[in-house]
Protein backbone atom coordinates (compact mmCIF):
# COMPACT_ATOMS: atom_id res chain seq x y z
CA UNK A 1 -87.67 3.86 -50.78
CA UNK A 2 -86.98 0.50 -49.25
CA UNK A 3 -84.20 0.22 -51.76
CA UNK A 4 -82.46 3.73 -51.16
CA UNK A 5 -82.90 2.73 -47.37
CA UNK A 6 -80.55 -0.18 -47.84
CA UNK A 7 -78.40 1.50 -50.05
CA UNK A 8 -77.66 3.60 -47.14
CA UNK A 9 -77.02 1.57 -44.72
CA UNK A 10 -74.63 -0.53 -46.68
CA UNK A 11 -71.64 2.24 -45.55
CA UNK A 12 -72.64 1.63 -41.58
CA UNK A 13 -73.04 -2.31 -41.87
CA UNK A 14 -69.32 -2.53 -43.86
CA UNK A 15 -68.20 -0.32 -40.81
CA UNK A 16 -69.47 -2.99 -38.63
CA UNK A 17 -67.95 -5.91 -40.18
CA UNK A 18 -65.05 -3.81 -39.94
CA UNK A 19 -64.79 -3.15 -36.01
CA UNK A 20 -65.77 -6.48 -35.60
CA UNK A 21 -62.36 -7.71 -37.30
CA UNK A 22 -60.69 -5.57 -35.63
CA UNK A 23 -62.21 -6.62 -32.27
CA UNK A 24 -61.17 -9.83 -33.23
CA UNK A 25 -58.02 -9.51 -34.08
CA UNK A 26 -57.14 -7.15 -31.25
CA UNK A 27 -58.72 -9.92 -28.70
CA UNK A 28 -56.09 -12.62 -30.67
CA UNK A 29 -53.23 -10.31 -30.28
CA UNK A 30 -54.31 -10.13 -26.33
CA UNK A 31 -55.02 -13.94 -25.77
CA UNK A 32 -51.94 -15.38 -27.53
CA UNK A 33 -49.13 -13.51 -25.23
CA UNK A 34 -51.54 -14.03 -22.06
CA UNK A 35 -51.74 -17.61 -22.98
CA UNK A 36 -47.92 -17.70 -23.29
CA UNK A 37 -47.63 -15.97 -20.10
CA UNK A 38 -49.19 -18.55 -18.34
CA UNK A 39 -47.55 -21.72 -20.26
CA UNK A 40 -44.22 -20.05 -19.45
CA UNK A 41 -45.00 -19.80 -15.78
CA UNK A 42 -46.41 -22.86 -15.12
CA UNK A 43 -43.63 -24.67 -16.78
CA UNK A 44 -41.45 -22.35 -14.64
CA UNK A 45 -43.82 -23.27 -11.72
CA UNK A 46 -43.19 -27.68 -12.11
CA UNK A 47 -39.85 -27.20 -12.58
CA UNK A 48 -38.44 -29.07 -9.47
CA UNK A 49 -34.98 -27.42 -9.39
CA UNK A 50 -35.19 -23.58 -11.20
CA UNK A 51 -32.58 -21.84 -10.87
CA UNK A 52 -31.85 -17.72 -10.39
CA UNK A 53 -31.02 -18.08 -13.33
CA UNK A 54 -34.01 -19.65 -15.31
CA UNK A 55 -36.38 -17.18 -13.42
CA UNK A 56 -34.51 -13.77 -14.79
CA UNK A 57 -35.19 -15.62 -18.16
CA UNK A 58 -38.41 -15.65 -17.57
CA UNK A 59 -39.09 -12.93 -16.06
CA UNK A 60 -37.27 -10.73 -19.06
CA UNK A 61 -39.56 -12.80 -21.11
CA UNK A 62 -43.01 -11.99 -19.56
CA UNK A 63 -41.94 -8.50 -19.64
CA UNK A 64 -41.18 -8.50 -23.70
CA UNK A 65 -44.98 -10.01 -23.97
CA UNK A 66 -46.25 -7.28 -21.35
CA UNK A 67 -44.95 -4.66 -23.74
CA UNK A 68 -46.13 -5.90 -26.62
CA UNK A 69 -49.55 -6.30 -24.84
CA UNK A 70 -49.38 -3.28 -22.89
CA UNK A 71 -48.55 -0.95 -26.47
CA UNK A 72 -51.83 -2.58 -28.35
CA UNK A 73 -53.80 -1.38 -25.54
CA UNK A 74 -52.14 1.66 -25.99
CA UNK A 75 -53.04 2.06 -29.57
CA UNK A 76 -56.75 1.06 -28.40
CA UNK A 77 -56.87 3.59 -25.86
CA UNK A 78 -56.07 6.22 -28.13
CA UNK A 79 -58.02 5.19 -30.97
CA UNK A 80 -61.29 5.23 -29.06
CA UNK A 81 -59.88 8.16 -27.45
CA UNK A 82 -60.04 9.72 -31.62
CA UNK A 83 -63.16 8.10 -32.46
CA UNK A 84 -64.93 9.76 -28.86
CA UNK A 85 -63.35 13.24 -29.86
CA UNK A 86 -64.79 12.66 -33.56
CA UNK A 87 -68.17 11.77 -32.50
CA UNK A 88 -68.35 15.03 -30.52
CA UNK A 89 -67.11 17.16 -33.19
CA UNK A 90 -70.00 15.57 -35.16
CA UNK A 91 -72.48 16.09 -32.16
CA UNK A 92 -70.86 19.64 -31.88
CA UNK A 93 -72.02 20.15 -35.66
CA UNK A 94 -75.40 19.50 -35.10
CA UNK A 95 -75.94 21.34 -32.34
């Protein structure tokens, strides 16, 4: 039995490992732009003589990252969004 028992639970523990990739990726793909953010504004930030100039640079810059950043949370968003709505269809089932 104990056997069968762990044969089963090999599917849930590979889904694991899997969301906790992902996790980990999708927390890399956060960090690195935030991190870049912030370099790029500090640097911005000593500067002793920016110009208008330098700052629109920037500024289109930090927006490029906020995109990127702001369509994985997107993605995110929605697939918890699918993975909620699948859990209640399961639920649903049961019931």
């Amino acid at each position: 039995v104990l056997f069968r028992s762990g044969k089963t639970l090999d599917p849930i523990q590979g889904m694991m490992e899997s969301q906790k990739q992902f996790i980990g990726d999708a927390s890399h793909e956060l960090k690195t732009p935030l991190t870049s953010l912030r370099i790029a504004s500090e640097v911005f930030l000593r500067d002793k003589s920016p110009t208008v100039q330098d700052a629109k640079v920037l500024i289109q810059d930090n927006l490029s990252e906020i995109d990127g950043m702001q369509s994985l949370l997107e993605t995110l968003i929605q697939m918890n969004k699918l993975e909620y709505d699948r859990k209640e269809i399961v639920l649903n089932e049961h019931v």
